[in-house]
C-alpha atoms as a PDB file:
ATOM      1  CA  UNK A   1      17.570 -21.085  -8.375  1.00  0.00           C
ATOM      2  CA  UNK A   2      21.427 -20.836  -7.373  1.00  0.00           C
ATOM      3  CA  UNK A   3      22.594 -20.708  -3.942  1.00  0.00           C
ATOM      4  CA  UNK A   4      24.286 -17.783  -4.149  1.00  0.00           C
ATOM      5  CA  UNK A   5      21.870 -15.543  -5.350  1.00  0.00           C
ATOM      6  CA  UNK A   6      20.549 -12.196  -3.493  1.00  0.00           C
ATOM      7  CA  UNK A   7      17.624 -13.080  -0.905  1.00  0.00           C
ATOM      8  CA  UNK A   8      14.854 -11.463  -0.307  1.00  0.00           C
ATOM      9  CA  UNK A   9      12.133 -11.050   2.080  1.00  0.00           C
ATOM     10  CA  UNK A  10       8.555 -11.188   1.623  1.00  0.00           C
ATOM     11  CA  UNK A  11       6.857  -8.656   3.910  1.00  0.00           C
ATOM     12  CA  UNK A  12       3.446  -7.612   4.377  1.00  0.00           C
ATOM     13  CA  UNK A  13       0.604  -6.450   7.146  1.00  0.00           C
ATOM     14  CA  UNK A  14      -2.700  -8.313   7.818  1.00  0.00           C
ATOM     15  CA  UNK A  15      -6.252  -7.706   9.520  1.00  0.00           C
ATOM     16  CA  UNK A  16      -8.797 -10.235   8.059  1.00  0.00           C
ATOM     17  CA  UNK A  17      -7.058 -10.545   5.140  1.00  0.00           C
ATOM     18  CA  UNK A  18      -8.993 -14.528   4.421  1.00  0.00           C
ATOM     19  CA  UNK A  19      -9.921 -13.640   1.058  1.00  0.00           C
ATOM     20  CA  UNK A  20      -7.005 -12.525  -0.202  1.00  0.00           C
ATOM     21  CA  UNK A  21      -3.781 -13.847   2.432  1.00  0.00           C
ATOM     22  CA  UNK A  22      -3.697 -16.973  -0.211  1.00  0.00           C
ATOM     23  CA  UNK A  23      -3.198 -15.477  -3.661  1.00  0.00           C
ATOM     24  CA  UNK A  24      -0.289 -12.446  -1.966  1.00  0.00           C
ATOM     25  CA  UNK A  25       1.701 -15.447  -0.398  1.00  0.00           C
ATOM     26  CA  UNK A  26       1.831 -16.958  -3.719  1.00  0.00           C
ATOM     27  CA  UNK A  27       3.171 -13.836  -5.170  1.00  0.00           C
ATOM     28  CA  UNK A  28       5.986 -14.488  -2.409  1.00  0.00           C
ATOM     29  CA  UNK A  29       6.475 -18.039  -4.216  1.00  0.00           C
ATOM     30  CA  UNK A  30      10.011 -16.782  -5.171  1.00  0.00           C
ATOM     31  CA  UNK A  31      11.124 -15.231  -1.515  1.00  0.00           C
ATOM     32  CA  UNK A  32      13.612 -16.696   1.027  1.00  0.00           C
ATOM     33  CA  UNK A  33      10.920 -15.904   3.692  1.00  0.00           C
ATOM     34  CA  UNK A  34       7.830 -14.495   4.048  1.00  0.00           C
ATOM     35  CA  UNK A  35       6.992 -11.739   7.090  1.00  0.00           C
ATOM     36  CA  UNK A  36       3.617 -11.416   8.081  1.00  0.00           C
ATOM     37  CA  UNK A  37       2.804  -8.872  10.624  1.00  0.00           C
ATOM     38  CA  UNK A  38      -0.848  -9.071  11.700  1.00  0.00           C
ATOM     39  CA  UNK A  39      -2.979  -6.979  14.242  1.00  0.00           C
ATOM     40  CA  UNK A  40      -4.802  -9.935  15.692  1.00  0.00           C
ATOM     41  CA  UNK A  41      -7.178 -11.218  12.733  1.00  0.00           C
ATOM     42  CA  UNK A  42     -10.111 -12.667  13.967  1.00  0.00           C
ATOM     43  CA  UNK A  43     -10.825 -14.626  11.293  1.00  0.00           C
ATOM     44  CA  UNK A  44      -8.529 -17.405   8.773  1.00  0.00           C
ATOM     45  CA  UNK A  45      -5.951 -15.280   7.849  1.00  0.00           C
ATOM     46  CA  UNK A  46      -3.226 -16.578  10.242  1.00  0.00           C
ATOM     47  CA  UNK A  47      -4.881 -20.057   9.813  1.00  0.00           C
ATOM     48  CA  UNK A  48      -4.185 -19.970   6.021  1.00  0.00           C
ATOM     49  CA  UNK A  49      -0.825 -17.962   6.662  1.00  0.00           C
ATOM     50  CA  UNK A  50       0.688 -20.866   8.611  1.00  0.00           C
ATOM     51  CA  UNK A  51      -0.113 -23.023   5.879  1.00  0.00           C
ATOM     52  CA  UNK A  52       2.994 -21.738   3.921  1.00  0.00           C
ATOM     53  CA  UNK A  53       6.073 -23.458   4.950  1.00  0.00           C
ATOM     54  CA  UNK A  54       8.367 -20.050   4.806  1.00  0.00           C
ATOM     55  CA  UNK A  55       6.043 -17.882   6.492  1.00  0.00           C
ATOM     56  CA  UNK A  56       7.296 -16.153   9.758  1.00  0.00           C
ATOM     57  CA  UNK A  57       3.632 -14.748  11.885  1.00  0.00           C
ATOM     58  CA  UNK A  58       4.284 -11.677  14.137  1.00  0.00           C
ATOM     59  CA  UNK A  59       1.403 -10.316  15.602  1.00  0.00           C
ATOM     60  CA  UNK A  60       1.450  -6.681  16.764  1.00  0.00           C
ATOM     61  CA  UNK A  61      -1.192  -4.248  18.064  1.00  0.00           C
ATOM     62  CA  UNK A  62      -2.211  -2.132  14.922  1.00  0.00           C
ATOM     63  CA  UNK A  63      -1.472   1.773  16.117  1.00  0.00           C
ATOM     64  CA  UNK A  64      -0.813   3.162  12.302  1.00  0.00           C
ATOM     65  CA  UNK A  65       0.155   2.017   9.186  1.00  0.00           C
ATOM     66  CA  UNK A  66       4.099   3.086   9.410  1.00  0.00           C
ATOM     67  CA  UNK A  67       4.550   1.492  12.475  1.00  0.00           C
ATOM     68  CA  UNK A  68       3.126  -1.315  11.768  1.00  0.00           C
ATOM     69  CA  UNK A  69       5.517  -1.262   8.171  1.00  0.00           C
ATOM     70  CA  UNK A  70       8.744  -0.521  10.206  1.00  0.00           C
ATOM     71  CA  UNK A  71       7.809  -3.196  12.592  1.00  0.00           C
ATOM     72  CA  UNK A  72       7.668  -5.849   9.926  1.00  0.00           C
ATOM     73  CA  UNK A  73      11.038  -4.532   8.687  1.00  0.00           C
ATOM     74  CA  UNK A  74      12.494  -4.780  11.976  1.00  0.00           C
ATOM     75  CA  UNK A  75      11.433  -8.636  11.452  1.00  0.00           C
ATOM     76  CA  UNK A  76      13.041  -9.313   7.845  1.00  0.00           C
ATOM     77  CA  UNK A  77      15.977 -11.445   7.849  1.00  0.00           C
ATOM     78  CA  UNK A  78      17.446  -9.981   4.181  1.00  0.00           C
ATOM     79  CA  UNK A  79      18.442  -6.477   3.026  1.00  0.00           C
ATOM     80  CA  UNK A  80      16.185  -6.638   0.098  1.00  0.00           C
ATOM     81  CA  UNK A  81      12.465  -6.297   0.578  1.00  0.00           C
ATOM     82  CA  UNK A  82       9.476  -6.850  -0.827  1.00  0.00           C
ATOM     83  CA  UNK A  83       6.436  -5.326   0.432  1.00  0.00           C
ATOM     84  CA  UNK A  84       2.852  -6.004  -0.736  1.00  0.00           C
ATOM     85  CA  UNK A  85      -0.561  -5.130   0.591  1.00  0.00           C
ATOM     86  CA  UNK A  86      -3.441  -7.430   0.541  1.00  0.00           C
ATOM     87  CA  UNK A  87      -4.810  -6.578  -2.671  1.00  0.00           C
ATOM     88  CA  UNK A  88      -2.073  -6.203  -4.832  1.00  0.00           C
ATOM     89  CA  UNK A  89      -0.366  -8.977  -7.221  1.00  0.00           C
ATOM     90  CA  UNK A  90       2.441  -9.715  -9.282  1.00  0.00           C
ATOM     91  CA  UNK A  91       2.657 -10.500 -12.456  1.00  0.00           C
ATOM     92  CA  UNK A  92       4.808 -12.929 -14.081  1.00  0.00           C
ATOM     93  CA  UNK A  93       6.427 -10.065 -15.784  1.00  0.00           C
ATOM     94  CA  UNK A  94       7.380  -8.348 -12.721  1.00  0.00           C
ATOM     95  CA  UNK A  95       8.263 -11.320 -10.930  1.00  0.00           C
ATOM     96  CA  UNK A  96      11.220 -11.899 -13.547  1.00  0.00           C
ATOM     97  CA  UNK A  97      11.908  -8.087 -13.432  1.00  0.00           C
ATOM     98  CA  UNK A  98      12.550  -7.961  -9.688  1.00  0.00           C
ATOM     99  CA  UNK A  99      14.421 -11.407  -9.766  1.00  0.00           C
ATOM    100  CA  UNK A 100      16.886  -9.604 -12.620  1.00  0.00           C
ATOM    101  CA  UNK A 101      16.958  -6.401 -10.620  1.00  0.00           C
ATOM    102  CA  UNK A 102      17.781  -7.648  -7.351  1.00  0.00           C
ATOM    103  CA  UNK A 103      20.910  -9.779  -9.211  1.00  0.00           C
ATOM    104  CA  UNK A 104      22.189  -6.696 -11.193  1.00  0.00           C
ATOM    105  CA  UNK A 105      25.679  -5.733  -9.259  1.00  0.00           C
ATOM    106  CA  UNK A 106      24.211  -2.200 -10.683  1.00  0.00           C
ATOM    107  CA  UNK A 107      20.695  -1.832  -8.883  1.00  0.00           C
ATOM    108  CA  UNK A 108      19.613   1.141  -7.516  1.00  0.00           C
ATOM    109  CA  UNK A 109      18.371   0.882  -3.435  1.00  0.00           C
ATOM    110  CA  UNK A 110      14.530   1.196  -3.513  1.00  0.00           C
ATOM    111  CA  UNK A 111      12.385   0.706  -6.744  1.00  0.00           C
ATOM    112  CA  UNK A 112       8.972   2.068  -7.157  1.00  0.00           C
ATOM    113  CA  UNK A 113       5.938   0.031  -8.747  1.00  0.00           C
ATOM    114  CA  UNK A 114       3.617   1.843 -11.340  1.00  0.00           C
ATOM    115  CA  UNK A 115       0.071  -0.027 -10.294  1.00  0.00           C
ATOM    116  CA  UNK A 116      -3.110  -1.012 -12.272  1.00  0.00           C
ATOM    117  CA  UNK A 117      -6.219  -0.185 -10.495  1.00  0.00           C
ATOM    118  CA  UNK A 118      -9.006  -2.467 -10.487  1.00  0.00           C
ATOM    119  CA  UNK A 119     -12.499  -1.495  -8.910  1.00  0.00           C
ATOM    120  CA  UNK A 120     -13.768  -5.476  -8.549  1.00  0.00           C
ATOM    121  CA  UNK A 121     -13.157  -6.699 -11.632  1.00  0.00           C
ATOM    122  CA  UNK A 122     -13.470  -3.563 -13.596  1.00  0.00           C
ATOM    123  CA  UNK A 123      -9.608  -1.887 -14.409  1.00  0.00           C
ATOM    124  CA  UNK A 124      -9.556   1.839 -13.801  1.00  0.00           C
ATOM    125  CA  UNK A 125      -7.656   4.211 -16.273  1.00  0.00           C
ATOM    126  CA  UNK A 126      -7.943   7.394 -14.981  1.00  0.00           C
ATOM    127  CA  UNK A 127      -9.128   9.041 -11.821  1.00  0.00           C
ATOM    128  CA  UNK A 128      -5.578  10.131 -10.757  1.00  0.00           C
ATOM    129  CA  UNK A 129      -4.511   6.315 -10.782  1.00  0.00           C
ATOM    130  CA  UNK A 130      -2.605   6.695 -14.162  1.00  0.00           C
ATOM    131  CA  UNK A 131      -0.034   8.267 -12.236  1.00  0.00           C
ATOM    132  CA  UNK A 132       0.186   5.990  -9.028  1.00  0.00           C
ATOM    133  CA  UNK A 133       3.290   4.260  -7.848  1.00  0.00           C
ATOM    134  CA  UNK A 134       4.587   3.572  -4.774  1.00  0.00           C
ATOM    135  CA  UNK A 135       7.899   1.839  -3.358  1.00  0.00           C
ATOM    136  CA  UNK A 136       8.055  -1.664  -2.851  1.00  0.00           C
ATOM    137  CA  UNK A 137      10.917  -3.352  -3.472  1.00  0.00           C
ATOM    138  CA  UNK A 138      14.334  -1.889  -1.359  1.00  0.00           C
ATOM    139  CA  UNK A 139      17.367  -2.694   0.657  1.00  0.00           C
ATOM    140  CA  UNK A 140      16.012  -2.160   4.363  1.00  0.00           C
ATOM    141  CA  UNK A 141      19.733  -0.838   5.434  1.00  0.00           C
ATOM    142  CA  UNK A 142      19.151   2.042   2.953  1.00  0.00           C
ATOM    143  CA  UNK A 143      15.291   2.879   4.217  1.00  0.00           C
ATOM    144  CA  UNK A 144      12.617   3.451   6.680  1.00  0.00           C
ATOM    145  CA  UNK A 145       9.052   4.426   7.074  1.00  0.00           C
ATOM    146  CA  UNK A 146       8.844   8.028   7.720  1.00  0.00           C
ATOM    147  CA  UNK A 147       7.830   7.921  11.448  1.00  0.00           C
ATOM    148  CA  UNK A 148       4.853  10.913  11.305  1.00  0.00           C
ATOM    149  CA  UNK A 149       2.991   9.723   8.730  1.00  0.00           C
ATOM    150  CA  UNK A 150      -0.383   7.434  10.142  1.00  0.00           C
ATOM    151  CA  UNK A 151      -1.343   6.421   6.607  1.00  0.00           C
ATOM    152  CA  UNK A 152      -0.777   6.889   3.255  1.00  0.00           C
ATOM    153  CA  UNK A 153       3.197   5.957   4.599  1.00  0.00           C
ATOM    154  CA  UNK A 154       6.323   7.848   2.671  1.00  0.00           C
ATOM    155  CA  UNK A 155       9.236   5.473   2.537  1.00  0.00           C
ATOM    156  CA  UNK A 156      12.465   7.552   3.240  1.00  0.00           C
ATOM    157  CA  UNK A 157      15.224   6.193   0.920  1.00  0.00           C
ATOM    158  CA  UNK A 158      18.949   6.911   1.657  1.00  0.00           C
ATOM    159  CA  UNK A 159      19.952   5.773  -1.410  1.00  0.00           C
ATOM    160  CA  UNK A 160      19.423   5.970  -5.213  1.00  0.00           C
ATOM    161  CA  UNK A 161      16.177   5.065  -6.442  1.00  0.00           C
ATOM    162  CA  UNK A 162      14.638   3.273  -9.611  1.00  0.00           C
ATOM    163  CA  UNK A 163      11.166   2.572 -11.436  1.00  0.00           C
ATOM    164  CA  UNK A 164      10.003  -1.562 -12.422  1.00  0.00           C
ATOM    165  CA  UNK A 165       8.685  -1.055 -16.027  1.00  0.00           C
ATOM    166  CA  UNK A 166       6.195  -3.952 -15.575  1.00  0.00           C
ATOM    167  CA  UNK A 167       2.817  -2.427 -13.359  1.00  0.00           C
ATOM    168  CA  UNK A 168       1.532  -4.207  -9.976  1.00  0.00           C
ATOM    169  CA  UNK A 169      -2.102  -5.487 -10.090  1.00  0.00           C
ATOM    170  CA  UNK A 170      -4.351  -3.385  -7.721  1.00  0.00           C
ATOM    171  CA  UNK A 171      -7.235  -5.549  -6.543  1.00  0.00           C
ATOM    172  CA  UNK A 172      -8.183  -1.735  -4.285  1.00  0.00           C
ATOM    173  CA  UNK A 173     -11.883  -2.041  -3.714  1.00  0.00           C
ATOM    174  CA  UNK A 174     -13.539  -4.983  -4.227  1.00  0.00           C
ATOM    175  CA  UNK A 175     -17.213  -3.238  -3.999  1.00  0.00           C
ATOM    176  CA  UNK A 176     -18.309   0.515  -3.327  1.00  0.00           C
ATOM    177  CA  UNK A 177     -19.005   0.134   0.668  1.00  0.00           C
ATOM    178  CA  UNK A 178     -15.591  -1.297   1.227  1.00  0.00           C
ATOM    179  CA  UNK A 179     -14.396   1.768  -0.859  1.00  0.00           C
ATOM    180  CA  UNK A 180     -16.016   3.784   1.364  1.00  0.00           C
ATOM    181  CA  UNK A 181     -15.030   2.060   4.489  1.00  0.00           C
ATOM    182  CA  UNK A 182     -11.645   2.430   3.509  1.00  0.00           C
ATOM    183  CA  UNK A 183     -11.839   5.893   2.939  1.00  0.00           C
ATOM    184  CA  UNK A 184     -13.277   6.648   6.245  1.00  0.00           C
ATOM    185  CA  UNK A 185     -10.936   4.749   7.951  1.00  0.00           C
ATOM    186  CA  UNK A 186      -8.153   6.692   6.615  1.00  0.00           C
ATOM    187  CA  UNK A 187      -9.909  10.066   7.041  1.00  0.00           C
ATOM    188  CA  UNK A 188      -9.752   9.832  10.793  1.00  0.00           C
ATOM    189  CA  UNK A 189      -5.910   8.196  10.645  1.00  0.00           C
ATOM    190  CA  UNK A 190      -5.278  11.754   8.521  1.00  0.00           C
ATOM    191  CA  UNK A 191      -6.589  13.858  10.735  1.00  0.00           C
ATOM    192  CA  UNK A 192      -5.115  12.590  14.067  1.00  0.00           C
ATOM    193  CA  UNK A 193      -2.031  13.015  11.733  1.00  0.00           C
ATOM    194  CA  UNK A 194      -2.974  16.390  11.095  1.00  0.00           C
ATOM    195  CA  UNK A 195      -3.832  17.141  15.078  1.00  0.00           C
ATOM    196  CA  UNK A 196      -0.522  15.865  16.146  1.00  0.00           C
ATOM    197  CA  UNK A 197       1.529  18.151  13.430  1.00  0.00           C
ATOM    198  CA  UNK A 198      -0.425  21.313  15.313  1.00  0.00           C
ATOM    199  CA  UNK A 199      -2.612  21.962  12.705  1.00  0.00           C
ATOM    200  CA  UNK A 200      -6.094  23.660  13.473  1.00  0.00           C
ATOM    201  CA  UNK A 201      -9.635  23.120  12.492  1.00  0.00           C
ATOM    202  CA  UNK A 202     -11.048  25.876   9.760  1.00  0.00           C
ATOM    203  CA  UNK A 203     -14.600  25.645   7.973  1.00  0.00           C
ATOM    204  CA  UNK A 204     -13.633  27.311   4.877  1.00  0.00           C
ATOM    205  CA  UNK A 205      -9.989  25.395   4.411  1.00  0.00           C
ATOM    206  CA  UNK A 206     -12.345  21.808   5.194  1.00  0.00           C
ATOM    207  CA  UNK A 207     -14.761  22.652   2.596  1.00  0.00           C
ATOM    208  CA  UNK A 208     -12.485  24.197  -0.001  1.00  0.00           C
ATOM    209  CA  UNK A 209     -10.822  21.113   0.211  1.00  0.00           C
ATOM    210  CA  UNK A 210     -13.373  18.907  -0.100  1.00  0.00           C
ATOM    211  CA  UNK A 211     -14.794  20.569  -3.387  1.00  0.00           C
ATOM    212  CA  UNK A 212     -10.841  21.080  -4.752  1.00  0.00           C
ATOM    213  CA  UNK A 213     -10.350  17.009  -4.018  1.00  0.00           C
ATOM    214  CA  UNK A 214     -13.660  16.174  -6.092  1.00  0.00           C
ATOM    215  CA  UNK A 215     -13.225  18.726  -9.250  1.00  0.00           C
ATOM    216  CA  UNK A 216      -9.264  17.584  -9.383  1.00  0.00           C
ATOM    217  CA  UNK A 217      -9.984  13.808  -9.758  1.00  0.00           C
ATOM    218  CA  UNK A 218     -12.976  13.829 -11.714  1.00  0.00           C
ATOM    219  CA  UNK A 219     -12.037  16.577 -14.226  1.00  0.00           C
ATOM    220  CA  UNK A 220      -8.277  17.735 -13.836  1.00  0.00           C
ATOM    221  CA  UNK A 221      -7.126  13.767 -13.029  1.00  0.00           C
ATOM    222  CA  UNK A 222     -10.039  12.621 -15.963  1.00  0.00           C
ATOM    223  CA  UNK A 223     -12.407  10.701 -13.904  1.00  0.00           C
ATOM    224  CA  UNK A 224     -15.026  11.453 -16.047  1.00  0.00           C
ATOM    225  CA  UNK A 225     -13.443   9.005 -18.618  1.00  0.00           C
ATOM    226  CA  UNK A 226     -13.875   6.202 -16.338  1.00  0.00           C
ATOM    227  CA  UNK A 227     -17.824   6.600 -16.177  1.00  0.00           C
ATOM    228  CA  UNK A 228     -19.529   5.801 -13.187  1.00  0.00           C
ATOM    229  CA  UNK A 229     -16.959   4.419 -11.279  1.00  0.00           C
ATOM    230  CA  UNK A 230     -14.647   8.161 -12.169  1.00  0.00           C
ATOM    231  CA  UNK A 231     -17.736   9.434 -10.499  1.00  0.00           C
ATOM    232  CA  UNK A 232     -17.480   7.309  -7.341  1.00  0.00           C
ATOM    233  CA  UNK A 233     -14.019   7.231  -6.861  1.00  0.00           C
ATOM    234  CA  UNK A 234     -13.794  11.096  -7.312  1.00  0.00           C
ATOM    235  CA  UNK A 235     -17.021  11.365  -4.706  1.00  0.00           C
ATOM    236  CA  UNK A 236     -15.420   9.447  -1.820  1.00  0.00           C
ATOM    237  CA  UNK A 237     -11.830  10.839  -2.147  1.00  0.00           C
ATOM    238  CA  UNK A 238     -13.501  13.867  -1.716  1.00  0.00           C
ATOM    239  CA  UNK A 239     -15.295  11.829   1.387  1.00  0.00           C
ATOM    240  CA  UNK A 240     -11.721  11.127   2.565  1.00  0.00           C
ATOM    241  CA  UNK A 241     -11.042  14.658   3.110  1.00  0.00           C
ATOM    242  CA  UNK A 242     -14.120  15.163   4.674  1.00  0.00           C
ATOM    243  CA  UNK A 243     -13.560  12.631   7.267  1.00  0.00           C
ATOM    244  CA  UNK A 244     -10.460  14.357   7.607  1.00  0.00           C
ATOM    245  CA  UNK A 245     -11.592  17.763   8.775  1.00  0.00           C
ATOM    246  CA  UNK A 246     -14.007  16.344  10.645  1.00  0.00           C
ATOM    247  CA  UNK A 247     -11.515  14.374  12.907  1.00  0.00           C
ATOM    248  CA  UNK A 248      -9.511  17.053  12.914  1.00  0.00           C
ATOM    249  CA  UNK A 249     -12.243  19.329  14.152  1.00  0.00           C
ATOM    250  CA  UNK A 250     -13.010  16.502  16.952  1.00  0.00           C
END
């Protein structure tokens, strides 16, 4: 690759991430560096981590998501980033498109990713994923992490702002109690969120919710054309807002 060309930096947060640290650092094959914030891992993942030459290891004390995302920008040497999670991978594809986007004298400042979900192995079509994207490619002097968000984390782009024609790979859920693990866990992040903003605890809005959350993906978002696995996915993001009520109500 020329000398001169843009740099970018490879960012992304860890917590027992052995089983997949490996294959997402490969995805960074084509980054100047490679950020890796991690809350203490008790297991390989900074073991493995150190194994790639341009890795830089931070370890911070995990409070929320955003944090922990502006952190790891605070960290990044280069104005354009690349941030991945765990379980998601590039294609070969992509790879090309975000090595021709960040050269173009003409590209916008944050790009979003479509993504195809995967439940293990099996690729999910519909259950509101069909419509998923989320930013992660962007010059950090243009954005931030919007600081009162605890999870599901809203980039705030001063900027213009693009879309990558070739899809991410979601690896989400590699079996149905890490689904619901997941879920959980970001129930009770939600409703702290939800505390903290002032908002109060109400049976009938918890419950209305809950029911809504379940009908919209499995009908309105067409989980029901992904067979069992609509069914699941539909049942525990209706378990996420349940865990969020029930936080809140804590």
């Amino acid at each position: 690759m020329p000398e001169n060309r843009e740099k970018v930096s490879g960012l992304i947060i860890t917590y027992n991430e052995e089983r997949n640290i490996r294959e997402v650092l490969e995805c960074f094959d084509f980054c100047d560096e490679i950020v890796v914030v991690d809350s203490f891992s008790t297991d390989k993942t900074i073991e493995i981590a150190k194994s790639f030459p341009q890795v830089n290891i931070f370890q911070n004390q995990f409070e929320d998501f955003t944090k922990q995302r502006n952190f790891a920008l605070t960290h990044a040497k280069n104005d354009w980033v690349l941030f991945l999670d765990g379980d998601e991978r590039i294609t070969p594809k992509l790879r090309m498109e975000i090595l021709k986007t960040v050269e173009n004298p003409n590209a916008k400042d944050a790009y979003y990713f479509y993504r195809t979900f995967f439940l293990g192995r099996k690729k999910i079509n519909f259950s509101g994923t069909q419509n998923d994207k989320n930013f992660r490619l962007f010059r950090k002097s243009k954005a931030h992490y919007s600081e009162n968000k605890k999870v599901h984390e809203t980039l705030e782009v001063n900027g213009t702002v693009g879309v990558l024609r070739h899809k991410l790979l979601h690896y989400s859920f590699e079996n149905y109690n890490q689904f619901k693990n997941k879920m959980l866990s970001y129930g009770r992040l939600k409703g702290k969120e939800l505390q903290l903003k002032g908002e109060k605890y109400n049976f009938i809005i918890q419950w209305s919710k809950v029911i809504f959350k379940f009908f919209k993906t499995y009908f309105i978002k067409l989980g029901i054309l992904d067979g069992i696995n609509g069914l699941k996915i539909s049942y525990l993001q209706s378990v996420y807002v349940y865990e969020t009520y029930r936080t809140l109500k804590q």
